[in-house]
ModelCIF file with pLDDT and N, C-alpha, C, O atoms, coordinates in Angstrom:
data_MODEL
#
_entry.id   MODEL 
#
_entity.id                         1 
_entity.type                       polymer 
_entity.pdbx_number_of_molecules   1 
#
_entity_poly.entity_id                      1 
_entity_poly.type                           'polypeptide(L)' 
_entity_poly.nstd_linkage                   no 
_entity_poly.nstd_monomer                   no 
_entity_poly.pdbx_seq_one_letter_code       
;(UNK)(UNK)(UNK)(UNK)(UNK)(UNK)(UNK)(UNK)(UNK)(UNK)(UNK)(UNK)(UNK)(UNK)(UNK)(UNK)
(UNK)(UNK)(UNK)(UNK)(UNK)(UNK)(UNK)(UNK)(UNK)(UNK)(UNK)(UNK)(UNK)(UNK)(UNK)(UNK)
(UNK)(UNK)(UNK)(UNK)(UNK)(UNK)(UNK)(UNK)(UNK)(UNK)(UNK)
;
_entity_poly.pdbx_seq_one_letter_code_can   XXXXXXXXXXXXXXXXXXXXXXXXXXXXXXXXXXXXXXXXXXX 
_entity_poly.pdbx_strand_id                 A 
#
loop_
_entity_poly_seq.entity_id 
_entity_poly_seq.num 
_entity_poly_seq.mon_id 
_entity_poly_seq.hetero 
1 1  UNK n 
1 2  UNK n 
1 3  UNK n 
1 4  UNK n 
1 5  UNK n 
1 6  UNK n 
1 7  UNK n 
1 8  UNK n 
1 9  UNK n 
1 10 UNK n 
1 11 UNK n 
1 12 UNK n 
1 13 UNK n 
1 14 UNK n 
1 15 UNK n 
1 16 UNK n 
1 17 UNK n 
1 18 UNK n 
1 19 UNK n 
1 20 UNK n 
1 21 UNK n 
1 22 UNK n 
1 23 UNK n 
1 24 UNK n 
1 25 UNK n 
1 26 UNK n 
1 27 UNK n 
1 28 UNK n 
1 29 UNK n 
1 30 UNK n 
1 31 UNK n 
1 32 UNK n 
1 33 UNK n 
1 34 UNK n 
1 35 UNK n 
1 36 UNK n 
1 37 UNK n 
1 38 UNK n 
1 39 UNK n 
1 40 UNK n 
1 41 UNK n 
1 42 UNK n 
1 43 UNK n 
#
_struct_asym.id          A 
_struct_asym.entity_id   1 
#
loop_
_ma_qa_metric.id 
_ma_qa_metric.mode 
_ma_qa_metric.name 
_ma_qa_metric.software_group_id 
_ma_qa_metric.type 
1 global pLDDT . pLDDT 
2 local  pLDDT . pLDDT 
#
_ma_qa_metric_global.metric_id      1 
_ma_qa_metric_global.metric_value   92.26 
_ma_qa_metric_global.model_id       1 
_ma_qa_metric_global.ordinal_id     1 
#
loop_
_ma_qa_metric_local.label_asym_id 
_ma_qa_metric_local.label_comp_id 
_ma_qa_metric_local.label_seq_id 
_ma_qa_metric_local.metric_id 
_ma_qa_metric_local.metric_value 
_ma_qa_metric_local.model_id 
_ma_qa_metric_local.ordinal_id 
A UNK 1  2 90.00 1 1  
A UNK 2  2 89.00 1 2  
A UNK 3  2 93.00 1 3  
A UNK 4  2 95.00 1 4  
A UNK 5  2 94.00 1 5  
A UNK 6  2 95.00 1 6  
A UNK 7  2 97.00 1 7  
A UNK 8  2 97.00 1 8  
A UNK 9  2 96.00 1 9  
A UNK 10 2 97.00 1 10 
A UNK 11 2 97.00 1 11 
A UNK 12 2 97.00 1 12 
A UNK 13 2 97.00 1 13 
A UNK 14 2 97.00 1 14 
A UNK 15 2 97.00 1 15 
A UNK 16 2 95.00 1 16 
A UNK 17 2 95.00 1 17 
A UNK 18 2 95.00 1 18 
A UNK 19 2 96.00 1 19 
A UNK 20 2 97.00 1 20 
A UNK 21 2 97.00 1 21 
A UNK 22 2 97.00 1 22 
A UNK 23 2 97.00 1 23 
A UNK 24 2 97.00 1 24 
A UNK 25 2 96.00 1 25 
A UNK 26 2 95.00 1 26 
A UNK 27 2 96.00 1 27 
A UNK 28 2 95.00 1 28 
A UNK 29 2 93.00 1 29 
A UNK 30 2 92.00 1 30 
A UNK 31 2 90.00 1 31 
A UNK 32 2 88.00 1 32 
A UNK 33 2 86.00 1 33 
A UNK 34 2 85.00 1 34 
A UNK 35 2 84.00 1 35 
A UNK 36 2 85.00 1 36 
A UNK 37 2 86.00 1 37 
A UNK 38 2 83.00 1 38 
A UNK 39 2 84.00 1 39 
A UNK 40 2 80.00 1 40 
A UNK 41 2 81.00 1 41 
A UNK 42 2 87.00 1 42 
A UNK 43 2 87.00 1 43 
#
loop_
_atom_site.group_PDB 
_atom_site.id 
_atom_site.type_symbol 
_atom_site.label_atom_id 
_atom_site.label_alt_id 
_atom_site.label_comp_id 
_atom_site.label_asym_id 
_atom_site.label_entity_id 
_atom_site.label_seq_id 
_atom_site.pdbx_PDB_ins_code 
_atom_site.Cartn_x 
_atom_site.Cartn_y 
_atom_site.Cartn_z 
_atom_site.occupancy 
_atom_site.B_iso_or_equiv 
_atom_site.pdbx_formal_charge 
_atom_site.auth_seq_id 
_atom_site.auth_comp_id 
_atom_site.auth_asym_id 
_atom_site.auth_atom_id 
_atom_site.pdbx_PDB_model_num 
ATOM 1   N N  . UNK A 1 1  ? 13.400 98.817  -53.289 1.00 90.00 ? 1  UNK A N  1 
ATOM 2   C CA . UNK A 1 1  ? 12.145 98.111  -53.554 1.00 90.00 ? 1  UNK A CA 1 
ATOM 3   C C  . UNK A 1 1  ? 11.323 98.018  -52.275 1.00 90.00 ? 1  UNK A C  1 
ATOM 4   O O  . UNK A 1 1  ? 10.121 98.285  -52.299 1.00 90.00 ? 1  UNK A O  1 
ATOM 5   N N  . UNK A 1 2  ? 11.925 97.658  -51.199 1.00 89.00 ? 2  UNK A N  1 
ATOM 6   C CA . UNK A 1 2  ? 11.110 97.550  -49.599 1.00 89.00 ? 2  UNK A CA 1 
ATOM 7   C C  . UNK A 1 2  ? 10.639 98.924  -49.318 1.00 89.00 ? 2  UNK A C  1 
ATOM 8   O O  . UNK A 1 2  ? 9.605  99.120  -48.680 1.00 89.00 ? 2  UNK A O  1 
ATOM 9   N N  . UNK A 1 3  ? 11.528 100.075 -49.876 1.00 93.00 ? 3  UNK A N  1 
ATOM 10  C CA . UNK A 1 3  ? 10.380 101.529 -48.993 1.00 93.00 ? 3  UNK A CA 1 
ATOM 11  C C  . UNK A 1 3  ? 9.399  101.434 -50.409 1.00 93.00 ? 3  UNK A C  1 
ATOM 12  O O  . UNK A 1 3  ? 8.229  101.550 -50.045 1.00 93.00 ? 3  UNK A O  1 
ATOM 13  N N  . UNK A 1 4  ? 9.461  101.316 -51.427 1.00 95.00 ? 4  UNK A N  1 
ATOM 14  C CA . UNK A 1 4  ? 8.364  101.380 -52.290 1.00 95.00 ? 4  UNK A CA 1 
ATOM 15  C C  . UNK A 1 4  ? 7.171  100.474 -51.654 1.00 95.00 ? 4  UNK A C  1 
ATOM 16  O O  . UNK A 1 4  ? 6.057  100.965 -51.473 1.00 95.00 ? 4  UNK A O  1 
ATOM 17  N N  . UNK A 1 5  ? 7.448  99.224  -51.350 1.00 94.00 ? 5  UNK A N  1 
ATOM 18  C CA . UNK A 1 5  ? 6.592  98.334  -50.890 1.00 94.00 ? 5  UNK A CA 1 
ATOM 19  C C  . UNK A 1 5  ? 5.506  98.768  -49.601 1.00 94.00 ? 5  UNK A C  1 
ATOM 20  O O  . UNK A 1 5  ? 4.332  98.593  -49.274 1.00 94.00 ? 5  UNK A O  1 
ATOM 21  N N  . UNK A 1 6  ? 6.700  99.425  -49.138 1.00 95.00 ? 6  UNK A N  1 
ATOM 22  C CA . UNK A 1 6  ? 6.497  99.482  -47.353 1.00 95.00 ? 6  UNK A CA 1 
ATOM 23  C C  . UNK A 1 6  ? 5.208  100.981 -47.460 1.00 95.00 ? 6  UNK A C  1 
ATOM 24  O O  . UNK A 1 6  ? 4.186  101.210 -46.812 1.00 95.00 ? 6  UNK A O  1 
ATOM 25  N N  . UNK A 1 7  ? 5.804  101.634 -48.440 1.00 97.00 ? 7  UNK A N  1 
ATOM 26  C CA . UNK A 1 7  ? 5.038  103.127 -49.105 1.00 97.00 ? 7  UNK A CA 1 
ATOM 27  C C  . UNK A 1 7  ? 3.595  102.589 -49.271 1.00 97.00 ? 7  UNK A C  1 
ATOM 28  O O  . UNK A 1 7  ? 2.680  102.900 -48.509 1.00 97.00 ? 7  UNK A O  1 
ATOM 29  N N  . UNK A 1 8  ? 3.501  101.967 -50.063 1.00 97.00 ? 8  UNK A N  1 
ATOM 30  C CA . UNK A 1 8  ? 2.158  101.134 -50.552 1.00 97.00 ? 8  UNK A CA 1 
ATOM 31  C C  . UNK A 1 8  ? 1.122  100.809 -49.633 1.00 97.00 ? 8  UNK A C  1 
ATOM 32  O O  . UNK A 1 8  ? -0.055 101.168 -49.667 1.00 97.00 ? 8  UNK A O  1 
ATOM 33  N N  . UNK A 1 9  ? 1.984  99.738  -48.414 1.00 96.00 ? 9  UNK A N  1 
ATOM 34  C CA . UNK A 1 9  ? 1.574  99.088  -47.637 1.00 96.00 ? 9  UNK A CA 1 
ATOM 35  C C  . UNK A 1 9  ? 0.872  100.011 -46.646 1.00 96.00 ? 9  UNK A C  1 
ATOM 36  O O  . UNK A 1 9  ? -0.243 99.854  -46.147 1.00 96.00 ? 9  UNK A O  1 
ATOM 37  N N  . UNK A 1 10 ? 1.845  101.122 -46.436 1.00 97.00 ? 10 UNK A N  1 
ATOM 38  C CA . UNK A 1 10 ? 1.320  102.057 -45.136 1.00 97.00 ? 10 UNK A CA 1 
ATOM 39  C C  . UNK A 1 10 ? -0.463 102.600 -45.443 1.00 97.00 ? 10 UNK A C  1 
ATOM 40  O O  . UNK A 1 10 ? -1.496 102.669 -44.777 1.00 97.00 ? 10 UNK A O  1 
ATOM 41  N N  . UNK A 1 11 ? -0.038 102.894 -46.831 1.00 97.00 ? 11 UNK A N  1 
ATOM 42  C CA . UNK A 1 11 ? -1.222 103.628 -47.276 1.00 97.00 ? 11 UNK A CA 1 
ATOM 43  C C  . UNK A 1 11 ? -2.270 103.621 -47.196 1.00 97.00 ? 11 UNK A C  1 
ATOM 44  O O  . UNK A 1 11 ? -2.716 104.755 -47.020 1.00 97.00 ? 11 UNK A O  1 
ATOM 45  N N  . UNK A 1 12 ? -3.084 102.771 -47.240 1.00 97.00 ? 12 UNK A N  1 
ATOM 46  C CA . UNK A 1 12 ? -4.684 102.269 -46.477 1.00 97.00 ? 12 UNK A CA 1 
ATOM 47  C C  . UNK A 1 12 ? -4.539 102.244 -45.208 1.00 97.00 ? 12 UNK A C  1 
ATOM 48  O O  . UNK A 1 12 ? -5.630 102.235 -44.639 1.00 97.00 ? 12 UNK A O  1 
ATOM 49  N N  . UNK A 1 13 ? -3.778 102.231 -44.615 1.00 97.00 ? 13 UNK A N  1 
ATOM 50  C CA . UNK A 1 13 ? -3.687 102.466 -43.063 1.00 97.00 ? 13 UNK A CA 1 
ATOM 51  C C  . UNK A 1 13 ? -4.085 104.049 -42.786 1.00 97.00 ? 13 UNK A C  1 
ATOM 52  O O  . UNK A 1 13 ? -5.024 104.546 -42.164 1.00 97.00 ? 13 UNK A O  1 
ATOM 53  N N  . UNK A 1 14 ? -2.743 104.754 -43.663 1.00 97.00 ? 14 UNK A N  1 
ATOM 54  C CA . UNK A 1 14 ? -3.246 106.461 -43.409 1.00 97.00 ? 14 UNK A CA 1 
ATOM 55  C C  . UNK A 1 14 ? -4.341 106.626 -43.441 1.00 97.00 ? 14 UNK A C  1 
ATOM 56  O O  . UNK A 1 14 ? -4.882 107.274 -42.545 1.00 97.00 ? 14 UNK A O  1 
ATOM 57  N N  . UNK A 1 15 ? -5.252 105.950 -44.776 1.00 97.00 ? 15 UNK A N  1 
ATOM 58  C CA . UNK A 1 15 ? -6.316 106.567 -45.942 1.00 97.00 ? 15 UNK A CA 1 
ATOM 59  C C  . UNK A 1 15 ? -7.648 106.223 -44.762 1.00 97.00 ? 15 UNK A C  1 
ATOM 60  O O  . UNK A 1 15 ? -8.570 106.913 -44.330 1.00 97.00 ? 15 UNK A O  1 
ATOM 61  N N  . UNK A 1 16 ? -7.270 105.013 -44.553 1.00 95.00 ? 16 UNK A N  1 
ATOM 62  C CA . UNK A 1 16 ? -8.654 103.918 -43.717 1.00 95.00 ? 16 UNK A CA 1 
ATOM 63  C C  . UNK A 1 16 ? -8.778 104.663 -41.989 1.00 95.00 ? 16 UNK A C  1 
ATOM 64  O O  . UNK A 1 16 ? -9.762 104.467 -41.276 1.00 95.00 ? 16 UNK A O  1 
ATOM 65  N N  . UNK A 1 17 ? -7.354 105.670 -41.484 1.00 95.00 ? 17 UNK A N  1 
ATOM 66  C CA . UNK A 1 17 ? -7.869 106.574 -40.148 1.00 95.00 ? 17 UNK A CA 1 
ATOM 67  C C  . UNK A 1 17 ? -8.153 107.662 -40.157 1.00 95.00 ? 17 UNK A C  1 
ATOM 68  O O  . UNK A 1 17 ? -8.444 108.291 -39.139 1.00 95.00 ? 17 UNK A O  1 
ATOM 69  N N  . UNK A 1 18 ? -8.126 108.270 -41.652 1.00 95.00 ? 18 UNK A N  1 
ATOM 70  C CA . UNK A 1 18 ? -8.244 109.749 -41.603 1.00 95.00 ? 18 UNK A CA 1 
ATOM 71  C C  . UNK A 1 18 ? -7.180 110.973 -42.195 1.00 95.00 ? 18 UNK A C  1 
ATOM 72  O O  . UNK A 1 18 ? -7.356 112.164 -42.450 1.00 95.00 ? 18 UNK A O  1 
ATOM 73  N N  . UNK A 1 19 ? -6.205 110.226 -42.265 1.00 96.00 ? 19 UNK A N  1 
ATOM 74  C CA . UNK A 1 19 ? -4.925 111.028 -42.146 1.00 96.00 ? 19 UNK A CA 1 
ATOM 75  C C  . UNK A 1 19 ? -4.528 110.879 -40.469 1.00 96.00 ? 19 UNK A C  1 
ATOM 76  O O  . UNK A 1 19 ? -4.069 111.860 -39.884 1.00 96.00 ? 19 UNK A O  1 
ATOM 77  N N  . UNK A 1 20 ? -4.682 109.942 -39.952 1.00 97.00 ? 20 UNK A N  1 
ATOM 78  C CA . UNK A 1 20 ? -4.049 109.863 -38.505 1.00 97.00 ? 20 UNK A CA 1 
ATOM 79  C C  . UNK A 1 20 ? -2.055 109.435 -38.796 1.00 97.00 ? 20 UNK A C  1 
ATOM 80  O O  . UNK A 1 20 ? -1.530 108.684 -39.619 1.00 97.00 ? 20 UNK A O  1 
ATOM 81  N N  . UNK A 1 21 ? -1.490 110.246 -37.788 1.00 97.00 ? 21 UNK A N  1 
ATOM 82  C CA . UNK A 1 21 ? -0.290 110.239 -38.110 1.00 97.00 ? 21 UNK A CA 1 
ATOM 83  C C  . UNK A 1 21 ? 0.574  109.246 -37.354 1.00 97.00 ? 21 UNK A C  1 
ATOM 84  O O  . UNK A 1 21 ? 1.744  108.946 -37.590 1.00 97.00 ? 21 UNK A O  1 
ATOM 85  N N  . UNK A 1 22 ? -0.253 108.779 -36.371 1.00 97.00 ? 22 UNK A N  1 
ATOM 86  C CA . UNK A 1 22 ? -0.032 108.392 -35.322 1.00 97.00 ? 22 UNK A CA 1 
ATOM 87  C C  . UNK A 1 22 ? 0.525  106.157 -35.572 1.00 97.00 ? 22 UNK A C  1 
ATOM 88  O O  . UNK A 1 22 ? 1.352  105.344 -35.159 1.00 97.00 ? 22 UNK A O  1 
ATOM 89  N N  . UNK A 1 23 ? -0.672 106.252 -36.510 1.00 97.00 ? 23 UNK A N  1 
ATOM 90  C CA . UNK A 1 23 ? -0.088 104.612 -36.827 1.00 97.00 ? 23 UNK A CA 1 
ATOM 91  C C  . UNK A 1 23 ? 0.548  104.697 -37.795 1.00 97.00 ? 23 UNK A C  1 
ATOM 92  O O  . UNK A 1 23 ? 0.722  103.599 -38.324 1.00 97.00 ? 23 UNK A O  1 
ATOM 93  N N  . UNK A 1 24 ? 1.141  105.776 -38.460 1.00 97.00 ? 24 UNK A N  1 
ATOM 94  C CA . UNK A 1 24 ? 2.352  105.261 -39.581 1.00 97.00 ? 24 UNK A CA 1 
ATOM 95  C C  . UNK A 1 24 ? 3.313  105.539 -38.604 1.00 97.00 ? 24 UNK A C  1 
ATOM 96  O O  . UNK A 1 24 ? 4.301  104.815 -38.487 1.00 97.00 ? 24 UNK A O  1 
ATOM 97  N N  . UNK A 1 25 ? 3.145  106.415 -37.963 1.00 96.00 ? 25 UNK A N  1 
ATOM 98  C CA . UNK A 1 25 ? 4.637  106.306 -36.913 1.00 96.00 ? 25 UNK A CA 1 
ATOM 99  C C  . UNK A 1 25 ? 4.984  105.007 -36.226 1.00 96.00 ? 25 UNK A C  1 
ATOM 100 O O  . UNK A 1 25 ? 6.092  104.486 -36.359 1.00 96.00 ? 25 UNK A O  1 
ATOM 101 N N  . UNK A 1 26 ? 3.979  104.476 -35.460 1.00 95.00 ? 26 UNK A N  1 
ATOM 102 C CA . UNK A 1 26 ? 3.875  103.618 -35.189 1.00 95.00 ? 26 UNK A CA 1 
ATOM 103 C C  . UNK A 1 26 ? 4.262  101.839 -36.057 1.00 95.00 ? 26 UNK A C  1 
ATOM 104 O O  . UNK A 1 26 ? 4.622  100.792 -35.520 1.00 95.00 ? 26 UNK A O  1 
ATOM 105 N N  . UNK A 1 27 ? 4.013  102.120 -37.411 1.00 96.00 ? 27 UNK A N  1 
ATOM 106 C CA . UNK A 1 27 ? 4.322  101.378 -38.376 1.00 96.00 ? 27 UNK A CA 1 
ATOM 107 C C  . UNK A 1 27 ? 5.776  101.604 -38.388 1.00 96.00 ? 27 UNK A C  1 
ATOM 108 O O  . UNK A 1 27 ? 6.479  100.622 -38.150 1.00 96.00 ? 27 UNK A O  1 
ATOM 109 N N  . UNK A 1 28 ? 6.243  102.530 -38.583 1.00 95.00 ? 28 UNK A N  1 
ATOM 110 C CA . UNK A 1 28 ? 7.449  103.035 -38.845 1.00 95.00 ? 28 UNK A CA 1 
ATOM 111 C C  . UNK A 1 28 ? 8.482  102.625 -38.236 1.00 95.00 ? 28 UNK A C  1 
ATOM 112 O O  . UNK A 1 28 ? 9.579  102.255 -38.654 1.00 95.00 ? 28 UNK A O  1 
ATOM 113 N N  . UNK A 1 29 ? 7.966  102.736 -37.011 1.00 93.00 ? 29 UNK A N  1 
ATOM 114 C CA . UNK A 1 29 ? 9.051  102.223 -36.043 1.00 93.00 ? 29 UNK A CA 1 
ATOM 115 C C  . UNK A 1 29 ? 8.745  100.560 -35.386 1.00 93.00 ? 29 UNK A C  1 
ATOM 116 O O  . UNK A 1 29 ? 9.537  100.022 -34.612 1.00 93.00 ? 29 UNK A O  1 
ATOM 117 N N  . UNK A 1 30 ? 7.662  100.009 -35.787 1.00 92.00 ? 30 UNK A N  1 
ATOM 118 C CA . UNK A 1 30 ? 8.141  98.427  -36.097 1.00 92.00 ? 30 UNK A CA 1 
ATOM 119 C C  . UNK A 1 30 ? 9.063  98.238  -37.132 1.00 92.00 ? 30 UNK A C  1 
ATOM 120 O O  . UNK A 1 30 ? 9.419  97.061  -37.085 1.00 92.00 ? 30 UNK A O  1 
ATOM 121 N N  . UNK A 1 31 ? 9.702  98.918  -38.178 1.00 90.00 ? 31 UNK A N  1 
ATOM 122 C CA . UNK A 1 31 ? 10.510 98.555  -39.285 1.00 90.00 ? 31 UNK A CA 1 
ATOM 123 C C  . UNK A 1 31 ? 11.787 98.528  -38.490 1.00 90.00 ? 31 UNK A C  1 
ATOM 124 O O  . UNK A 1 31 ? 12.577 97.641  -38.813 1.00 90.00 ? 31 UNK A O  1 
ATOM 125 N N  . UNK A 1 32 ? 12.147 99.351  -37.488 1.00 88.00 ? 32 UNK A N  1 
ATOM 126 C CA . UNK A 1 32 ? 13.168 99.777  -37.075 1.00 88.00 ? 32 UNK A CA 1 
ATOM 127 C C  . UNK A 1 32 ? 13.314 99.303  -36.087 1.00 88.00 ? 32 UNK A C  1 
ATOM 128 O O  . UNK A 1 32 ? 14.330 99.773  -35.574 1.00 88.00 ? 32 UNK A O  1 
ATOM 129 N N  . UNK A 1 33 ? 12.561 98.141  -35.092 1.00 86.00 ? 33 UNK A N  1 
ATOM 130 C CA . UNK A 1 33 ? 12.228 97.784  -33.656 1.00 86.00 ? 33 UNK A CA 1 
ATOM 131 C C  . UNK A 1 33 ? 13.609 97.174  -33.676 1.00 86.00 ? 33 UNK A C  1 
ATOM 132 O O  . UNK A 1 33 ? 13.882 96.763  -34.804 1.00 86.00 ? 33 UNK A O  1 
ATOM 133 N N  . UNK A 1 34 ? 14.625 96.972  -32.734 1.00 85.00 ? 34 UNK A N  1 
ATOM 134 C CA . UNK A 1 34 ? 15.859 96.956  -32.312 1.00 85.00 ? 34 UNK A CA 1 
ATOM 135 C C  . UNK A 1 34 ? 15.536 95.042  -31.784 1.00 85.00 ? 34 UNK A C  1 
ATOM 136 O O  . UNK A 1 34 ? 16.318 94.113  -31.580 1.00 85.00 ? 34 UNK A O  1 
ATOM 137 N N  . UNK A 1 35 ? 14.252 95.134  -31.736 1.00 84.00 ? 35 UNK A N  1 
ATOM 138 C CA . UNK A 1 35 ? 13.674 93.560  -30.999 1.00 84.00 ? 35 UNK A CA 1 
ATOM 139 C C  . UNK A 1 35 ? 13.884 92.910  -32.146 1.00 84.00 ? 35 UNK A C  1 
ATOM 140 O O  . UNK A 1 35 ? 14.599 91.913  -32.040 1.00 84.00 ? 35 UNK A O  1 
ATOM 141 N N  . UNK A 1 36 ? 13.423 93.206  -33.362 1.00 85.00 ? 36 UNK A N  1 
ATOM 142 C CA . UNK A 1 36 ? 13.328 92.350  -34.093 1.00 85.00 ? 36 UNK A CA 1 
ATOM 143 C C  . UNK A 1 36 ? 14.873 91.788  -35.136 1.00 85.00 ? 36 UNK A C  1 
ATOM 144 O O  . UNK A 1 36 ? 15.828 92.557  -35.244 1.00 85.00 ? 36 UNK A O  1 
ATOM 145 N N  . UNK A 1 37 ? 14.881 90.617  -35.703 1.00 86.00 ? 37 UNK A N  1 
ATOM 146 C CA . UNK A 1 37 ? 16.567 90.072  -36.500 1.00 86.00 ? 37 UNK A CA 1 
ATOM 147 C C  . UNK A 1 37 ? 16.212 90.929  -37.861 1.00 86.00 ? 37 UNK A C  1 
ATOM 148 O O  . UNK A 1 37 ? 15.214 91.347  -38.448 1.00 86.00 ? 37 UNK A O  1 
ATOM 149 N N  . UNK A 1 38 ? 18.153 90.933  -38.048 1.00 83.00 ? 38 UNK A N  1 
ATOM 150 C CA . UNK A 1 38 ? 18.220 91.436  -39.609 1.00 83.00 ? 38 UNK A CA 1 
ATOM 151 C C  . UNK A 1 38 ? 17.723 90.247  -40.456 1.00 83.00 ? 38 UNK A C  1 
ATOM 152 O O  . UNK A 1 38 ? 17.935 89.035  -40.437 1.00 83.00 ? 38 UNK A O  1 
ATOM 153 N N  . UNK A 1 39 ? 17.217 90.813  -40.965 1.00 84.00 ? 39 UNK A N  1 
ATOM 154 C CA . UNK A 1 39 ? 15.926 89.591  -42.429 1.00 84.00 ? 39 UNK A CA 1 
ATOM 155 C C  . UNK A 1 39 ? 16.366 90.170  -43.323 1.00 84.00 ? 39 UNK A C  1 
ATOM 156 O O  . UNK A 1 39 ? 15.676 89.581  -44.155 1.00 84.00 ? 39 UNK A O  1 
ATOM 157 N N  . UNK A 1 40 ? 17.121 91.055  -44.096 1.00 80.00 ? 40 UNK A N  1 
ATOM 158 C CA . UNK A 1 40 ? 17.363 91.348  -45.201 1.00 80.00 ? 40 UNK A CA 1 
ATOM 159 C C  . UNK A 1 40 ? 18.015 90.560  -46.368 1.00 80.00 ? 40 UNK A C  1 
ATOM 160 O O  . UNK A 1 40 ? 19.223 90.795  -46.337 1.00 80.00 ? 40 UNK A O  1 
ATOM 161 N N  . UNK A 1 41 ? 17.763 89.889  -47.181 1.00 81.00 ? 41 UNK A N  1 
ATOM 162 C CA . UNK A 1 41 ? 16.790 90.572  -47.695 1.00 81.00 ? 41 UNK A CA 1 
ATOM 163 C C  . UNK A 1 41 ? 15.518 89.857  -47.950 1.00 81.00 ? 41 UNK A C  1 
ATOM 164 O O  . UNK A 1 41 ? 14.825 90.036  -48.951 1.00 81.00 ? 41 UNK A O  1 
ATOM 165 N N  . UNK A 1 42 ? 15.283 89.136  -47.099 1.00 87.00 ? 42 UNK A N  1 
ATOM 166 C CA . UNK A 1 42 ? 14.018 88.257  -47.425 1.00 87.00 ? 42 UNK A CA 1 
ATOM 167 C C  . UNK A 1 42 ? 12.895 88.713  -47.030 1.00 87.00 ? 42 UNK A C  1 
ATOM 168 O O  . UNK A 1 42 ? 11.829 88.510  -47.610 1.00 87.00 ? 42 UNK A O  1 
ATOM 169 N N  . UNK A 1 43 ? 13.064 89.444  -45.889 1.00 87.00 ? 43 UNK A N  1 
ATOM 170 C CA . UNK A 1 43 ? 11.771 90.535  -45.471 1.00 87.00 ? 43 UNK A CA 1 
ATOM 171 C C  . UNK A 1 43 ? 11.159 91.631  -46.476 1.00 87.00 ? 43 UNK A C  1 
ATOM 172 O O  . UNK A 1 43 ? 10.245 92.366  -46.105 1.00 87.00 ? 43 UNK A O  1 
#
């Protein structure tokens, strides 16, 4: 359900720079930031 969500979410981001690839990566890897606590599953 979270990559469906997360899918969604990214999407006006892509749509709203162009197809820039650069802030879903960037998105991407806040999901994965090593800084941040396991929240699952409330995140």
């Amino acid at each position: 359900v979270g990559n469906v969500v997360l899918a969604i979410l990214v999407t006006p981001i892509l749509n709203g720079s162009g197809g820039s690839l650069l802030w879903p990566m960037l998105f991407h890897w806040q999901l994965i930031n090593p800084l941040w606590p396991d929240a699952q599953p409330f995140d």
